[in-house]
C-alpha atoms as a PDB file:
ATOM      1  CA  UNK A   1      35.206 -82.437   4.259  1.00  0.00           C
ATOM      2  CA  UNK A   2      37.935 -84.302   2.100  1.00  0.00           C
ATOM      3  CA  UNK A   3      40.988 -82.564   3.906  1.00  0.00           C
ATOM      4  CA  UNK A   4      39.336 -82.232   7.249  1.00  0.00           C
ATOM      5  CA  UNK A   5      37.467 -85.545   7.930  1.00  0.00           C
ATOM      6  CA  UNK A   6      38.480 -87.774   4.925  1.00  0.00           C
ATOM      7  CA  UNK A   7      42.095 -87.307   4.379  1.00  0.00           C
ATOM      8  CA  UNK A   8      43.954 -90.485   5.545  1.00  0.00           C
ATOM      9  CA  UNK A   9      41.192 -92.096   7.721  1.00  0.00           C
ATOM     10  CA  UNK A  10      40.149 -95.309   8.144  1.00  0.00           C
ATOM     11  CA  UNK A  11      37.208 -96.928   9.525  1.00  0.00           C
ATOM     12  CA  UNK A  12      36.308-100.284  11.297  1.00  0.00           C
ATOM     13  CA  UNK A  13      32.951-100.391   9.054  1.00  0.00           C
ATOM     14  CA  UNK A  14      30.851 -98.729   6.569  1.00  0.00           C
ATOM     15  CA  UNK A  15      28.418 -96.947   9.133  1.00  0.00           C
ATOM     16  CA  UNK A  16      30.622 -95.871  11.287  1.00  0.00           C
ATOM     17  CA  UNK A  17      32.264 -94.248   8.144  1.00  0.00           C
ATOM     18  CA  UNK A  18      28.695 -92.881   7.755  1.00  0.00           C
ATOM     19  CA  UNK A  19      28.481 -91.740  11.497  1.00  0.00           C
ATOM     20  CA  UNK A  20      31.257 -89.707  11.654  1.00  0.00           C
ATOM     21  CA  UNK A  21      30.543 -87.910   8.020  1.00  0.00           C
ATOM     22  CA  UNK A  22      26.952 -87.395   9.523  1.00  0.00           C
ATOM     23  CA  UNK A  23      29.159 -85.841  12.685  1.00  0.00           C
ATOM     24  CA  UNK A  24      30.964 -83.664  10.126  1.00  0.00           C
ATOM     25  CA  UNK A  25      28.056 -82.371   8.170  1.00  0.00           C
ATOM     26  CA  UNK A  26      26.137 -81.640  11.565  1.00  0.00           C
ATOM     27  CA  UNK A  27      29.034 -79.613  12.651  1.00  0.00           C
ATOM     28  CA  UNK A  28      29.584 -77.693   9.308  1.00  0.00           C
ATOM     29  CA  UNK A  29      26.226 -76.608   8.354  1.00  0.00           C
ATOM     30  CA  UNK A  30      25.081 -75.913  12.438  1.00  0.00           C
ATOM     31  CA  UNK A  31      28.433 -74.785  14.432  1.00  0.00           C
ATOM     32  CA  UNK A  32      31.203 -74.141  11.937  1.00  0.00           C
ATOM     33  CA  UNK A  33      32.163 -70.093  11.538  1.00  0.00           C
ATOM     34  CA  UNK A  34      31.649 -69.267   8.043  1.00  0.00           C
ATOM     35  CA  UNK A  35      33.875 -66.297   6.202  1.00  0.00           C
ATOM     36  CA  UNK A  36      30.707 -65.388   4.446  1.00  0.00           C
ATOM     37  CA  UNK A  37      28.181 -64.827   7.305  1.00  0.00           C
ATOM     38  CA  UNK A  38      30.987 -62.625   9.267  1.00  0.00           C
ATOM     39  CA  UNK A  39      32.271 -65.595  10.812  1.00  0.00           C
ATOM     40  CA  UNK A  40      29.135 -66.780  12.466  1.00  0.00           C
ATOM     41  CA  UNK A  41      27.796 -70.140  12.921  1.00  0.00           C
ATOM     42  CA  UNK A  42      24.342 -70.838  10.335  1.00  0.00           C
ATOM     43  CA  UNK A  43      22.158 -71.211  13.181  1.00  0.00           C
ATOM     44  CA  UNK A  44      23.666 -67.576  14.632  1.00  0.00           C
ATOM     45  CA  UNK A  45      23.625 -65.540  11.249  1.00  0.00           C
ATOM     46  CA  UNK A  46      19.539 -67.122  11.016  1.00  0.00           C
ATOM     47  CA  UNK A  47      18.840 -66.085  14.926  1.00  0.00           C
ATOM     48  CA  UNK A  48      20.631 -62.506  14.156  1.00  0.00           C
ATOM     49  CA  UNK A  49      18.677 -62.010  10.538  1.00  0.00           C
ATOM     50  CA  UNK A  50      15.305 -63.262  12.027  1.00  0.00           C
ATOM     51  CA  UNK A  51      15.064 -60.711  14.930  1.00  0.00           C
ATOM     52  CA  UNK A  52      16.709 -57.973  12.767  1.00  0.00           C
ATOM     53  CA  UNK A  53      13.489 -58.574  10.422  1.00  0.00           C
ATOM     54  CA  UNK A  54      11.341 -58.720  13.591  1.00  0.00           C
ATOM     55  CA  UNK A  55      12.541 -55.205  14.610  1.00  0.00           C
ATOM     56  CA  UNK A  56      12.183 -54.372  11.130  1.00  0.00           C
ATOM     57  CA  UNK A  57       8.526 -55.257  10.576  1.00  0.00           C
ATOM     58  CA  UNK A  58       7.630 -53.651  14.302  1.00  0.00           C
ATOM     59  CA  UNK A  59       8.743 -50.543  13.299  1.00  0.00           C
END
C-alpha cells in the first residue's frame, strides 16, 4: 500500500485520505491477483475452493 497508494500523495483532507486507502484495501483483498492463490483474485480462489469442496462432498 506504501509504494502503490501512499508514496508521494497528497490529499485535500483527512477522509478523503481515508477514502481512497478504503479504495485500496477494497481492491487488494477483493480484485488484486495474488502470487499465492495462482494469481487469482480472493473472491475467485474462495468461488473455485468452495465448489471444488461441493464436488468433493457429492461424491
Amino acid at each position: 500500500m506504501k509504494r502503490e497508494l501512499m508514496h508521494g500523495a497528497r490529499w485535500a483532507s483527512q477522509q478523503q485520505a481515508r477514502l481512497d486507502v478504503f479504495r485500496w484495501i477494497s481492491f487488494y483483498n477483493l480484485r488484486r491477483r495474488h502470487s499465492t492463490l495462482g494469481y487469482l483474485s480472493p473472491i475467485q480462489f474462495e468461488q473455485q475452493t468452495a465448489a471444488s469442496r461441493r464436488i468433493t462432498l457429492a461424491a
